[in-house]
PDB file of N, CA and C in Angstrom:
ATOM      1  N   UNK A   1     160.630  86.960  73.119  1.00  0.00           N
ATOM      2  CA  UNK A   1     159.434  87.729  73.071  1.00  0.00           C
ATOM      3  C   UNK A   1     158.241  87.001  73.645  1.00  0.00           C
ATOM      4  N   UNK A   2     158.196  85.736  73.504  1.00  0.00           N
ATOM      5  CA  UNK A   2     157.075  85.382  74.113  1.00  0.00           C
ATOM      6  C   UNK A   2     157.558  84.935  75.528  1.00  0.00           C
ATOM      7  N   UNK A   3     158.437  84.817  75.935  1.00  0.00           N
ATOM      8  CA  UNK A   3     158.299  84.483  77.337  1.00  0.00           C
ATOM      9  C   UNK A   3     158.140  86.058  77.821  1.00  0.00           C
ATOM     10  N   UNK A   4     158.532  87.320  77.060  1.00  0.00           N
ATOM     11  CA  UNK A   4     158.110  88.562  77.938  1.00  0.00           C
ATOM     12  C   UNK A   4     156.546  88.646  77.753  1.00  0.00           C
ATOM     13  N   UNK A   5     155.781  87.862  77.170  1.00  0.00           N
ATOM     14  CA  UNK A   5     154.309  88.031  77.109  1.00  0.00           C
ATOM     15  C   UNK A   5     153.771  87.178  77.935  1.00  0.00           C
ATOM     16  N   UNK A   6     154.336  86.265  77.819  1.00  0.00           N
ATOM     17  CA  UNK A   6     154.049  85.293  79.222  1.00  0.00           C
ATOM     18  C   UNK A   6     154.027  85.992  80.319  1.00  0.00           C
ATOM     19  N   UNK A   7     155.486  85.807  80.487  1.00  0.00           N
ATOM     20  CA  UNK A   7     155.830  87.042  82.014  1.00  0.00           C
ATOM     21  C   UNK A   7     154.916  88.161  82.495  1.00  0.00           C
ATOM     22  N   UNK A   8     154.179  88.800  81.319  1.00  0.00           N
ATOM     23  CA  UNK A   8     153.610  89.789  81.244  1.00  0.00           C
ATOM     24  C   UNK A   8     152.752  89.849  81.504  1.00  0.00           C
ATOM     25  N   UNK A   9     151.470  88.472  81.382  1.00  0.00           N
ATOM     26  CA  UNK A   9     150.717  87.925  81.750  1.00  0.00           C
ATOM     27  C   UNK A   9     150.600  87.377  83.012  1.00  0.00           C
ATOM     28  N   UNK A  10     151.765  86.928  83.314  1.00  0.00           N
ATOM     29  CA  UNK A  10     151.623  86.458  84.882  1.00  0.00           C
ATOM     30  C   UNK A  10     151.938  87.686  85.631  1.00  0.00           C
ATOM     31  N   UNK A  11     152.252  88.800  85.056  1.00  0.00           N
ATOM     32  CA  UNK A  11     152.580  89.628  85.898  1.00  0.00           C
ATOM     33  C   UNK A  11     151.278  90.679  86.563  1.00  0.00           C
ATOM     34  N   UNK A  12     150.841  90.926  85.127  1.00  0.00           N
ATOM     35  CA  UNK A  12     149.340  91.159  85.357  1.00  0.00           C
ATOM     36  C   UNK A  12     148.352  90.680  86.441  1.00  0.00           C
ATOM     37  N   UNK A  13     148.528  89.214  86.107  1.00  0.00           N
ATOM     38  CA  UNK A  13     147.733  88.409  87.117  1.00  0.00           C
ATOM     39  C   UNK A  13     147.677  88.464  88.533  1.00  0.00           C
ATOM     40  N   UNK A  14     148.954  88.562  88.913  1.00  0.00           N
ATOM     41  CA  UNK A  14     149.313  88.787  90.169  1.00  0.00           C
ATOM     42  C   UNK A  14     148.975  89.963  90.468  1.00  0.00           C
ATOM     43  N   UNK A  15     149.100  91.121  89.873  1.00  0.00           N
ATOM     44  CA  UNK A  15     148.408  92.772  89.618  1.00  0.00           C
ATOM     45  C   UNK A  15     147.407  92.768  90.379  1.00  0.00           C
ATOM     46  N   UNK A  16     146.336  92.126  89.101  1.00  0.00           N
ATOM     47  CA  UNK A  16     145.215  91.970  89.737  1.00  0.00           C
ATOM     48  C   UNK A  16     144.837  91.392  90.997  1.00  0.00           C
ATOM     49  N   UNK A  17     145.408  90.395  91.263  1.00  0.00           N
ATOM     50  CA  UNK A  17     145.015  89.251  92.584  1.00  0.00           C
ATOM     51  C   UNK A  17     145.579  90.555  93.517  1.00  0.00           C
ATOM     52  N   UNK A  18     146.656  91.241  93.703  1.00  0.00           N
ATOM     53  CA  UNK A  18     146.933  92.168  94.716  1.00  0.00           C
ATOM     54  C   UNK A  18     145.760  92.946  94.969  1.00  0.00           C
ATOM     55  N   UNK A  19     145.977  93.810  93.694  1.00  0.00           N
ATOM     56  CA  UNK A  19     144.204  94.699  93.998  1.00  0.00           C
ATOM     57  C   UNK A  19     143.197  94.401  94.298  1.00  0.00           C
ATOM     58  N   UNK A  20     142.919  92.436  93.912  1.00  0.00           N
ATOM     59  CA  UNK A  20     140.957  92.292  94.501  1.00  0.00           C
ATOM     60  C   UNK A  20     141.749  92.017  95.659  1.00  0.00           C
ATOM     61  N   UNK A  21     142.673  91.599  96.186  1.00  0.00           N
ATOM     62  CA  UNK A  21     142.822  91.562  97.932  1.00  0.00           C
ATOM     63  C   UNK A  21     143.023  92.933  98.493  1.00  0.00           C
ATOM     64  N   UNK A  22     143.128  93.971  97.896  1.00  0.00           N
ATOM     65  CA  UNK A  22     143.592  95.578  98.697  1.00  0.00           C
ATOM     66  C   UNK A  22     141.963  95.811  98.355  1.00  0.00           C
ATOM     67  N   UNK A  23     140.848  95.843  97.480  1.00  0.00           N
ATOM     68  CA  UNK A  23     139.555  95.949  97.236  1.00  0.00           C
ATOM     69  C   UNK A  23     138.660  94.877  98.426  1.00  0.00           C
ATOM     70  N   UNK A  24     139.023  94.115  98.314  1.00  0.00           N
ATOM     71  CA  UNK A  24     138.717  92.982  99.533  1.00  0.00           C
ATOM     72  C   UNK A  24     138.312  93.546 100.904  1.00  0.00           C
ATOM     73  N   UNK A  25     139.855  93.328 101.236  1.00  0.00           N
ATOM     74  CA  UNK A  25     140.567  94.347 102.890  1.00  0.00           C
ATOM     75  C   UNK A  25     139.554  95.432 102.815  1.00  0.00           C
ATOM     76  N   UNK A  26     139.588  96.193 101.752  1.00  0.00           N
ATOM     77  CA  UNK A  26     138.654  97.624 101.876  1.00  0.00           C
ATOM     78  C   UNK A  26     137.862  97.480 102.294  1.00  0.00           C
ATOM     79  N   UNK A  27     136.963  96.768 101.924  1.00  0.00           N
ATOM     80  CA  UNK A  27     135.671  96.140 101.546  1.00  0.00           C
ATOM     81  C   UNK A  27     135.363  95.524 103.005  1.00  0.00           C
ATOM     82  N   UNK A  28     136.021  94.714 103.514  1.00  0.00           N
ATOM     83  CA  UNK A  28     136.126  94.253 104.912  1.00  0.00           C
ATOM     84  C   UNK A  28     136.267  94.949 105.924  1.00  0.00           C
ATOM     85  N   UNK A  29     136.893  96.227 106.228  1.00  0.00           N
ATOM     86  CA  UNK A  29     137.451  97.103 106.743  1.00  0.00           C
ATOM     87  C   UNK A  29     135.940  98.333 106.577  1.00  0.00           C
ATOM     88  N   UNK A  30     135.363  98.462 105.396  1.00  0.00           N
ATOM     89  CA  UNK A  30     134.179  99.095 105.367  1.00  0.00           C
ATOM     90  C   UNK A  30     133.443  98.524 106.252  1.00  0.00           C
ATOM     91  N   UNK A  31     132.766  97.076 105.776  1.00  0.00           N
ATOM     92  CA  UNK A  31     131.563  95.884 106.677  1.00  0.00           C
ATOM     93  C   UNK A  31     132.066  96.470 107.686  1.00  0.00           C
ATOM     94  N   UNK A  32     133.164  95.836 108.709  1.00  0.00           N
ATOM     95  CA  UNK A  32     133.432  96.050 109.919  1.00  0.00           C
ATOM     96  C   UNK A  32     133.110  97.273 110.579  1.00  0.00           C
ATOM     97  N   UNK A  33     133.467  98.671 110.017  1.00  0.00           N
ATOM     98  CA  UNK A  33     132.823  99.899 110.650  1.00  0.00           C
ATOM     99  C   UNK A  33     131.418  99.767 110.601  1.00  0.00           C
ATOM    100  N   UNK A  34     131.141  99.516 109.077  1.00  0.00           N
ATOM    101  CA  UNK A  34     129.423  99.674 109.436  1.00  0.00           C
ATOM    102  C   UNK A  34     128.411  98.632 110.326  1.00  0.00           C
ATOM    103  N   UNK A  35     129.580  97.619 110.670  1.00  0.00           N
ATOM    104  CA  UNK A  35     128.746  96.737 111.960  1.00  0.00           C
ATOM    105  C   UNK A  35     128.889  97.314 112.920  1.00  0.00           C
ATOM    106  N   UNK A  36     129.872  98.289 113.610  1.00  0.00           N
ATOM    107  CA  UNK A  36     130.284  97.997 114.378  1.00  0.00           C
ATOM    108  C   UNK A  36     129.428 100.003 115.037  1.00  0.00           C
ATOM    109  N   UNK A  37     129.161 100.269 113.916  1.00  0.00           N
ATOM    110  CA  UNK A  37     128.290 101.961 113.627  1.00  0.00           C
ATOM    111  C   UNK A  37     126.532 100.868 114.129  1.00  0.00           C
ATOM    112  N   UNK A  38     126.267 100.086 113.591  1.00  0.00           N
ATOM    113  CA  UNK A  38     125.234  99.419 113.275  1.00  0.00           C
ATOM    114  C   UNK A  38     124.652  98.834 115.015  1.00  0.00           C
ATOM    115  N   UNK A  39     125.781  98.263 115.308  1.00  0.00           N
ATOM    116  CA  UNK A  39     125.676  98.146 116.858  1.00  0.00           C
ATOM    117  C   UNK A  39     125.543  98.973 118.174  1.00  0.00           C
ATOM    118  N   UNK A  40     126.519 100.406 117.629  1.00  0.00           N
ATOM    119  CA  UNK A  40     126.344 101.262 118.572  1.00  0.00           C
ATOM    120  C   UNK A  40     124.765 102.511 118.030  1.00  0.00           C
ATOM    121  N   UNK A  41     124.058 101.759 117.107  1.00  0.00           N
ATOM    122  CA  UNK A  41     123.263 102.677 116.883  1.00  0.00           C
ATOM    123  C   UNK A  41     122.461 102.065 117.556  1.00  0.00           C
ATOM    124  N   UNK A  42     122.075 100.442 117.634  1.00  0.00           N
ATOM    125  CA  UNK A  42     121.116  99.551 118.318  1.00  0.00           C
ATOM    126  C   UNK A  42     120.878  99.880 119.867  1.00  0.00           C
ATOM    127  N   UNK A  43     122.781 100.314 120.348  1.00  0.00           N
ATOM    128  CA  UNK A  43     122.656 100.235 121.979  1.00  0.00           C
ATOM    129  C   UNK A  43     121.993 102.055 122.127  1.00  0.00           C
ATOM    130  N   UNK A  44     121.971 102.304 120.901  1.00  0.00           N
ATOM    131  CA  UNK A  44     121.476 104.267 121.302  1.00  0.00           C
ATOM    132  C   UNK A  44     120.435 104.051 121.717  1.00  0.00           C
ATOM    133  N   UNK A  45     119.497 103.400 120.449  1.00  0.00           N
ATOM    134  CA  UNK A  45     118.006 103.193 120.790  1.00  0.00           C
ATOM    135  C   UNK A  45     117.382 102.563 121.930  1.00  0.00           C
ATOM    136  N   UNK A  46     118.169 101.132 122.165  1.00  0.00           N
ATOM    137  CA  UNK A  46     117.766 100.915 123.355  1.00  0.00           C
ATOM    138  C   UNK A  46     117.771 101.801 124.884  1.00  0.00           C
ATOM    139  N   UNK A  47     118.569 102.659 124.537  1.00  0.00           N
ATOM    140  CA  UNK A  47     119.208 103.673 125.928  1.00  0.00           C
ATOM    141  C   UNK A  47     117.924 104.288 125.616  1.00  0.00           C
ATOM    142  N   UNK A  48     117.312 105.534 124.359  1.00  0.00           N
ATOM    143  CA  UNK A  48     117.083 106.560 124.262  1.00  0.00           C
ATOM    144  C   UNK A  48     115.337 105.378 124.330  1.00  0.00           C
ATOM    145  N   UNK A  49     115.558 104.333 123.555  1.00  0.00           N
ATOM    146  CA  UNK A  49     113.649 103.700 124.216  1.00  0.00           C
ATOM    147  C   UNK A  49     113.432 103.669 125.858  1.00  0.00           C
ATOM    148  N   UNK A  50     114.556 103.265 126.165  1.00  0.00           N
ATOM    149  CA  UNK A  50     114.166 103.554 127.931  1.00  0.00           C
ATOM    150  C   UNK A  50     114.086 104.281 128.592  1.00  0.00           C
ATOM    151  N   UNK A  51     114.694 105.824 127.921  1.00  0.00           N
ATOM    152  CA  UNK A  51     114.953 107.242 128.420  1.00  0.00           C
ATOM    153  C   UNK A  51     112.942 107.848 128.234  1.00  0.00           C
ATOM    154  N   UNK A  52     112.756 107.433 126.872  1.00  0.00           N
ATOM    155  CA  UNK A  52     111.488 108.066 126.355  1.00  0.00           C
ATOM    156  C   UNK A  52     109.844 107.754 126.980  1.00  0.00           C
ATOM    157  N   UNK A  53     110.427 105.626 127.576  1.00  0.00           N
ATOM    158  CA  UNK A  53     109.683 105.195 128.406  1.00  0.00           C
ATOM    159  C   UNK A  53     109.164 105.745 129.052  1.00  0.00           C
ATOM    160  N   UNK A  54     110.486 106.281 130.083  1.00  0.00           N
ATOM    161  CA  UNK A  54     110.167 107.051 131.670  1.00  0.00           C
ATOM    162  C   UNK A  54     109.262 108.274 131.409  1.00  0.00           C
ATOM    163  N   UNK A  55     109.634 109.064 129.972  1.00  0.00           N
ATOM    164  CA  UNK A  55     109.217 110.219 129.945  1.00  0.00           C
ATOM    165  C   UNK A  55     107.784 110.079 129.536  1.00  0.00           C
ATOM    166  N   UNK A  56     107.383 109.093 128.759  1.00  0.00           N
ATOM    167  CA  UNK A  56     105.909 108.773 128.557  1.00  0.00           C
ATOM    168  C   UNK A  56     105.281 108.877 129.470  1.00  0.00           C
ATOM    169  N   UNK A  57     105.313 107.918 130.788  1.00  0.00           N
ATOM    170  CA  UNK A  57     105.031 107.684 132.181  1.00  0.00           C
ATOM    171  C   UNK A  57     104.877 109.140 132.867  1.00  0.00           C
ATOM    172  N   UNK A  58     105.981 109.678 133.027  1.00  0.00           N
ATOM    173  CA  UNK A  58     105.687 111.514 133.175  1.00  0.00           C
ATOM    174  C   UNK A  58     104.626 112.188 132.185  1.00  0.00           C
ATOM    175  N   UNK A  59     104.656 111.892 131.400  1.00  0.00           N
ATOM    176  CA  UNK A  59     103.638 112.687 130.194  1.00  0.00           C
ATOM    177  C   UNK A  59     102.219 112.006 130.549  1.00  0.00           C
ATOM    178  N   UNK A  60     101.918 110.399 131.313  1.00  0.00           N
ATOM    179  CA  UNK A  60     101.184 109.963 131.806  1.00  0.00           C
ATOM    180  C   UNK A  60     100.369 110.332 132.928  1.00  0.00           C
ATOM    181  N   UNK A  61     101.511 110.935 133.746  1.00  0.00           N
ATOM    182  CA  UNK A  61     101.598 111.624 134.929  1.00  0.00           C
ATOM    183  C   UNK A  61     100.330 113.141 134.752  1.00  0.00           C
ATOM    184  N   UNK A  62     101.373 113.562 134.580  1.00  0.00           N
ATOM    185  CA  UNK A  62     100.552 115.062 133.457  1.00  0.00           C
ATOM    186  C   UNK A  62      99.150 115.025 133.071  1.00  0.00           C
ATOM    187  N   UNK A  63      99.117 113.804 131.991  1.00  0.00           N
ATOM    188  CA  UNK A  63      97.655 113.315 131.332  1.00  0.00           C
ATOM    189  C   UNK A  63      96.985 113.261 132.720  1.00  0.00           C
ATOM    190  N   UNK A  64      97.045 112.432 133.419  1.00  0.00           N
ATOM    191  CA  UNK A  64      95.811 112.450 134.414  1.00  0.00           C
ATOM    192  C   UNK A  64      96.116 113.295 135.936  1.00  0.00           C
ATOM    193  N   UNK A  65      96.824 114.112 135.938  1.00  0.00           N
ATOM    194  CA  UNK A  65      96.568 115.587 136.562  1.00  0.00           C
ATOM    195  C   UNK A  65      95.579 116.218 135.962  1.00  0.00           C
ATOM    196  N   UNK A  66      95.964 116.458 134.581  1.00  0.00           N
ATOM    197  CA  UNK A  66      94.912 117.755 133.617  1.00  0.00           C
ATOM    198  C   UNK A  66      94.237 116.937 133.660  1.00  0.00           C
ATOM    199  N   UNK A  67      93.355 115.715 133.460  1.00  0.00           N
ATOM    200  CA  UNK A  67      92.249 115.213 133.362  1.00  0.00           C
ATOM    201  C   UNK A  67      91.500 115.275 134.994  1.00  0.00           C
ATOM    202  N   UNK A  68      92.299 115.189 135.908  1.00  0.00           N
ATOM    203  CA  UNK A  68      91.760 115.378 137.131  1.00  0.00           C
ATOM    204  C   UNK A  68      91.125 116.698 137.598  1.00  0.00           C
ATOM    205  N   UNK A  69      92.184 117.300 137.143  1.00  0.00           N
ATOM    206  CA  UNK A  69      91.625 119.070 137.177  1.00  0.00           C
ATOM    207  C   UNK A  69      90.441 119.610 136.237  1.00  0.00           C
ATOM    208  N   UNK A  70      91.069 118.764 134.908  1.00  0.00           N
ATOM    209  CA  UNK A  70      89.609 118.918 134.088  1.00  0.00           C
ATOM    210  C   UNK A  70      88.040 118.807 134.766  1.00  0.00           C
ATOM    211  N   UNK A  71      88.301 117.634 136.206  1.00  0.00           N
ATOM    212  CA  UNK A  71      87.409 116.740 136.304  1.00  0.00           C
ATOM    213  C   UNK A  71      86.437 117.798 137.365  1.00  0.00           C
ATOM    214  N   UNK A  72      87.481 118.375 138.178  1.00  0.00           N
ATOM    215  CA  UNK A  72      87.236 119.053 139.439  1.00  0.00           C
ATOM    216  C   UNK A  72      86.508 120.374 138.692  1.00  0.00           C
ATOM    217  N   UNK A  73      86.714 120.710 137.593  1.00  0.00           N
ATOM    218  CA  UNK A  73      86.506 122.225 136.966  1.00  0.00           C
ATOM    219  C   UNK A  73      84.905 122.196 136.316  1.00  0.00           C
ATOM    220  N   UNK A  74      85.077 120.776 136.205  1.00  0.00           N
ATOM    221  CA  UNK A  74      83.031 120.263 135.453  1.00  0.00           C
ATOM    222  C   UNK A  74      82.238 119.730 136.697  1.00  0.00           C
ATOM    223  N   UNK A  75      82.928 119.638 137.598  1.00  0.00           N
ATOM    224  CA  UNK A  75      81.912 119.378 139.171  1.00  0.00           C
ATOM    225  C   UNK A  75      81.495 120.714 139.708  1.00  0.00           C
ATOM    226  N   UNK A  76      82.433 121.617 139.169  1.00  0.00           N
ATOM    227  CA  UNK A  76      82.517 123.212 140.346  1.00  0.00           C
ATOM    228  C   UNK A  76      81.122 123.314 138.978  1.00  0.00           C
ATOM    229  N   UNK A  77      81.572 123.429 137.858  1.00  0.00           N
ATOM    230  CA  UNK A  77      80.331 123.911 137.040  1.00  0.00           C
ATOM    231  C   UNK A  77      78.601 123.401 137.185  1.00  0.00           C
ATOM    232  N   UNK A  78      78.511 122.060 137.267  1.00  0.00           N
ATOM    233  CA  UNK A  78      77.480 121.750 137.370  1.00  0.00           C
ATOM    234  C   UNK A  78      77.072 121.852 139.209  1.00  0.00           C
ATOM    235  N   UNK A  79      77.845 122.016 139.711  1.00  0.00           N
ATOM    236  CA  UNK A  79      77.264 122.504 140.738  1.00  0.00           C
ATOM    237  C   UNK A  79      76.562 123.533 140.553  1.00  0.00           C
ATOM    238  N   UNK A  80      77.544 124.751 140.406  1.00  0.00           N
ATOM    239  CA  UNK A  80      77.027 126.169 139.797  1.00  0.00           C
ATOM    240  C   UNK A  80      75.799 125.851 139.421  1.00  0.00           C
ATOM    241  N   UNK A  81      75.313 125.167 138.232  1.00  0.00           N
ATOM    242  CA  UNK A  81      73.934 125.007 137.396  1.00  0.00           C
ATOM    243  C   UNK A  81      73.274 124.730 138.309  1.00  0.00           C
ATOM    244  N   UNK A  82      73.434 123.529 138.818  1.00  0.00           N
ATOM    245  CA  UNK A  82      72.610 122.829 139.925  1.00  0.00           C
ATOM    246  C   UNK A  82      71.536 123.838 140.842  1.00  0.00           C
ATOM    247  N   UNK A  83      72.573 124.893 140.973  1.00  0.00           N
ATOM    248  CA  UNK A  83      72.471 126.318 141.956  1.00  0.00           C
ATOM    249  C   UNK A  83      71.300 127.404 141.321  1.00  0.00           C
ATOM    250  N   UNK A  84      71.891 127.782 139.818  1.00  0.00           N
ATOM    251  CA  UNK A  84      71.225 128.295 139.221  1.00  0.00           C
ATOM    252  C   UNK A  84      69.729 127.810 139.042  1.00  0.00           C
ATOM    253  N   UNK A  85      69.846 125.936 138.583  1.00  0.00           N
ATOM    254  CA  UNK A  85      68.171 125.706 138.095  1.00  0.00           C
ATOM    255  C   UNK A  85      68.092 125.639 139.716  1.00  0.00           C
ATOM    256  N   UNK A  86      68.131 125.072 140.804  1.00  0.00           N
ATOM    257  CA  UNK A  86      67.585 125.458 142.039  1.00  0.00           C
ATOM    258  C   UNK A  86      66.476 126.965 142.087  1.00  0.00           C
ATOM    259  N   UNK A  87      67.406 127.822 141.671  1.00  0.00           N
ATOM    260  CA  UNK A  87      67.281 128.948 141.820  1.00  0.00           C
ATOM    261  C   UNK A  87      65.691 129.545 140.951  1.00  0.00           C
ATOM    262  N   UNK A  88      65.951 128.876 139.413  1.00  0.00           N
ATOM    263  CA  UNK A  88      65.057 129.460 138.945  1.00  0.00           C
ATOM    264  C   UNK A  88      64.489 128.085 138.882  1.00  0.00           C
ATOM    265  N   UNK A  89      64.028 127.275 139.870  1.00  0.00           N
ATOM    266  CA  UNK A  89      63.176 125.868 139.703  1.00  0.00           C
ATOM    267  C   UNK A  89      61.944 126.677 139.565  1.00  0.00           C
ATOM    268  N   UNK A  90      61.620 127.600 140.699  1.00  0.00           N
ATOM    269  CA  UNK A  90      60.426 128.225 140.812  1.00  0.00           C
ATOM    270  C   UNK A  90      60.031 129.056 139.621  1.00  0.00           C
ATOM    271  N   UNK A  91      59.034 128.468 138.820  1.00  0.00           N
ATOM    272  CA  UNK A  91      58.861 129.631 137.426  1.00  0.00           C
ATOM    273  C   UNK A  91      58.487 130.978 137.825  1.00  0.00           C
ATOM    274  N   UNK A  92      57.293 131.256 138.618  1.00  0.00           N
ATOM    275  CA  UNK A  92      56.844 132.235 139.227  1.00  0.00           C
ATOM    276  C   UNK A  92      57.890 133.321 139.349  1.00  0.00           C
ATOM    277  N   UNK A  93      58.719 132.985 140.394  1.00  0.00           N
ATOM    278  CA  UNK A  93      59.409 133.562 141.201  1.00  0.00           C
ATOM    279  C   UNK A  93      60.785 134.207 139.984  1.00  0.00           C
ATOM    280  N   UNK A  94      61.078 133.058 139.449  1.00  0.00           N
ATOM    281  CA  UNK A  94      61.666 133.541 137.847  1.00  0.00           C
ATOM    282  C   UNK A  94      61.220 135.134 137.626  1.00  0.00           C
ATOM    283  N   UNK A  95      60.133 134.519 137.104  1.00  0.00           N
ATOM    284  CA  UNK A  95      59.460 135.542 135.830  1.00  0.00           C
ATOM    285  C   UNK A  95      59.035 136.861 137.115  1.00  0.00           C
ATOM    286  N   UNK A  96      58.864 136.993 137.957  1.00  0.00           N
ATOM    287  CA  UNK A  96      58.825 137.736 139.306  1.00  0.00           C
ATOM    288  C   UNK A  96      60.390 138.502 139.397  1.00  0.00           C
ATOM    289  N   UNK A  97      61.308 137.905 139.439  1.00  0.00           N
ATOM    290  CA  UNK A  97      62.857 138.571 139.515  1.00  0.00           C
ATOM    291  C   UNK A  97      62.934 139.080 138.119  1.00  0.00           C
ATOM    292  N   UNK A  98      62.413 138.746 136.619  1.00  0.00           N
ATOM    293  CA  UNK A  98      62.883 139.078 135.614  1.00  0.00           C
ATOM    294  C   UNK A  98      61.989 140.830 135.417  1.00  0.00           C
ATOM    295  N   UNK A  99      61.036 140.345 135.974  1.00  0.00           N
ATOM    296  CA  UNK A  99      60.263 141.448 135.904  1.00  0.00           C
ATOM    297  C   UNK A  99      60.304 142.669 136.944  1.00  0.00           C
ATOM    298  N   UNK A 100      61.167 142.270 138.080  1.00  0.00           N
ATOM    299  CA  UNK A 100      61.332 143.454 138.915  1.00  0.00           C
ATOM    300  C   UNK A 100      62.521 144.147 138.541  1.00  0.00           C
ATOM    301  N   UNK A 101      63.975 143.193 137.809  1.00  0.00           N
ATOM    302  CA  UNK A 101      64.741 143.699 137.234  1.00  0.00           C
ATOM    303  C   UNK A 101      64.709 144.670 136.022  1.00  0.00           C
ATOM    304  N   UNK A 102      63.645 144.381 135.405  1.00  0.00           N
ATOM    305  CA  UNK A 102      63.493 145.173 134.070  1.00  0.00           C
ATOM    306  C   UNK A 102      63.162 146.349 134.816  1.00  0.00           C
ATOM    307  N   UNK A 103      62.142 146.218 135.500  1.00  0.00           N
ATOM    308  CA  UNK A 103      61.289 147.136 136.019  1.00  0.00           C
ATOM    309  C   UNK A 103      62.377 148.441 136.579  1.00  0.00           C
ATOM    310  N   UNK A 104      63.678 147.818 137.736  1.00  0.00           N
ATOM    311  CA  UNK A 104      64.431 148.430 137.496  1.00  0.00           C
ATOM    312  C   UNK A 104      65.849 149.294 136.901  1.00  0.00           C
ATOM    313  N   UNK A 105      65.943 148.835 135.838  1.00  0.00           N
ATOM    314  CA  UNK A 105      66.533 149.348 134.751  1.00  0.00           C
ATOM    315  C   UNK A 105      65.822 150.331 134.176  1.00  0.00           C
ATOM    316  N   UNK A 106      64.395 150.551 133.945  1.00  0.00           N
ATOM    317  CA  UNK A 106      63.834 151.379 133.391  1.00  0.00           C
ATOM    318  C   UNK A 106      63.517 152.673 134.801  1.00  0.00           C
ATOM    319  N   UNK A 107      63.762 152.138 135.420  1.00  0.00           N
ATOM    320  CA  UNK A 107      63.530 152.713 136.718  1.00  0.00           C
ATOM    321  C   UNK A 107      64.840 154.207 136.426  1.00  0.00           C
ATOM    322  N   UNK A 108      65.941 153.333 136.137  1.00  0.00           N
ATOM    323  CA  UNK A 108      67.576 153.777 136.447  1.00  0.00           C
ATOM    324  C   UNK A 108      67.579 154.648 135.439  1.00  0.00           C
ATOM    325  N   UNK A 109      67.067 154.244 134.107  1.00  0.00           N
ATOM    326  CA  UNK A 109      67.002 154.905 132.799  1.00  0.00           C
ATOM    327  C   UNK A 109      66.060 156.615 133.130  1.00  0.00           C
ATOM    328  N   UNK A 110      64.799 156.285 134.013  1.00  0.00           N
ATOM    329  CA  UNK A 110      64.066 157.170 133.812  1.00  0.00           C
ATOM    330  C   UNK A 110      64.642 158.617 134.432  1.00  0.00           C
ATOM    331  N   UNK A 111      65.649 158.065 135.581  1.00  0.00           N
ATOM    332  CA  UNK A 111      66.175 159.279 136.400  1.00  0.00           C
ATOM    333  C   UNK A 111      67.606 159.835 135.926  1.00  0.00           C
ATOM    334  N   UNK A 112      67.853 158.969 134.978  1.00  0.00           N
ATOM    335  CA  UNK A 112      68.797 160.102 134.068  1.00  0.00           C
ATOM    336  C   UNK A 112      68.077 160.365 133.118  1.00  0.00           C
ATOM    337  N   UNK A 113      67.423 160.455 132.856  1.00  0.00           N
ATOM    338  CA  UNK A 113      66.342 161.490 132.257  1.00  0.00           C
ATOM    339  C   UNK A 113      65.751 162.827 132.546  1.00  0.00           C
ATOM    340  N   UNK A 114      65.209 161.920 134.028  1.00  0.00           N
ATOM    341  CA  UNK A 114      64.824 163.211 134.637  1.00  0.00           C
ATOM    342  C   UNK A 114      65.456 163.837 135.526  1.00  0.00           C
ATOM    343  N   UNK A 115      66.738 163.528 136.175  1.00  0.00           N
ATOM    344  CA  UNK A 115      67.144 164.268 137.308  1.00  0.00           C
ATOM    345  C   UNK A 115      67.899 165.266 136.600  1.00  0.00           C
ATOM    346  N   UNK A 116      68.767 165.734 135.282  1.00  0.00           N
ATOM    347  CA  UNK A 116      69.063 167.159 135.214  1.00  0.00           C
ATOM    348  C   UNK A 116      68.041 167.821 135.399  1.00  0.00           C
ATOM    349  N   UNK A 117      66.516 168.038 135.198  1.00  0.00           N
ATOM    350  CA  UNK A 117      65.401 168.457 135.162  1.00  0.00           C
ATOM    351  C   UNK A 117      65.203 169.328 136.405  1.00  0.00           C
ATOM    352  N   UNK A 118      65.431 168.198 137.756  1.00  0.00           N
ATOM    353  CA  UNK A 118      65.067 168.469 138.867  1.00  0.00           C
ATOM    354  C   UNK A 118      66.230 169.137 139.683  1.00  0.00           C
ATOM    355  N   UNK A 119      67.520 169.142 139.283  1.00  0.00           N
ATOM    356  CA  UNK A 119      68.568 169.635 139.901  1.00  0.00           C
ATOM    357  C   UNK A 119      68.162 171.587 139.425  1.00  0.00           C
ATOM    358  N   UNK A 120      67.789 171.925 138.331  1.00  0.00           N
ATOM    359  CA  UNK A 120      67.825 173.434 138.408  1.00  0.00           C
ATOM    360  C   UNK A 120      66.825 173.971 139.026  1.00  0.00           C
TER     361      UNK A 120
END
C-alpha cells in the first residue's frame, strides 16, 4: 500500500510536469503568433504611414490651390471696390446720381399711375 501511494505520487508528478509543459508549448505557441501578428501589424503601419504621407502632400496640394483661388477671388473683389469708391470718390456727383435715380423711380411710379388715365 504504500509503495501504491508512492507510485501514486510520482505518478501525479509526472502528470503535472506533462501538463505545465503542454501549458508551456501553449503558451509559447500563443507569444509566437502574437509576435509574429505584432510584426505584421508594425510593417501595416509603416506601409499605410507612407501611403497617408503622399496623400497629405495631395491634400497639401489642394490646400494651396483653394488658398490660391481664395486669393485670386479677394483681388477680383477689391478691385471691384477700388472701382466702386473710384466711382463714388466724387461726393457731389454721388449724391447727384442718388438723386437723379430716386428722381427716377418716382418718375416710373408716377406713370403707372397715370397712364391708365390717359389711355381712355
Amino acid at each position: 500500500m504504500l509503495l501504491d501511494l508512492e507510485q501514486e505520487k510520482r505518478h501525479r508528478a509526472i502528470l503535472r510536469k506533462c501538463a505545465l509543459k503542454i501549458a508551456y508549448r501553449l503558451a509559447t505557441l500563443v507569444f509566437g503568433a502574437w509576435s509574429g501578428y505584432l510584426e505584421a501589424t508594425k510593417r501595416t503601419r509603416a506601409i499605410a504611414a507612407r501611403i497617408s504621407g503622399n496623400h497629405e502632400l495631395s491634400l497639401l496640394g489642394t490646400g494651396l490651390a483653394q488658398w490660391r483661388r481664395r486669393a485670386e477671388a479677394l483681388a477680383e473683389r477689391k478691385a471691384k471696390m477700388r472701382q466702386s469708391l473710384g466711382f463714388l470718390g466724387n461726393r457731389l456727383l454721388a449724391m447727384a446720381w442718388g438723386g437723379w435715380r430716386s428722381m427716377m423711380h418716382q418718375v416710373a411710379a408716377m406713370r403707372e399711375k397715370v397712364l391708365p388715365f390717359l389711355i381712355l
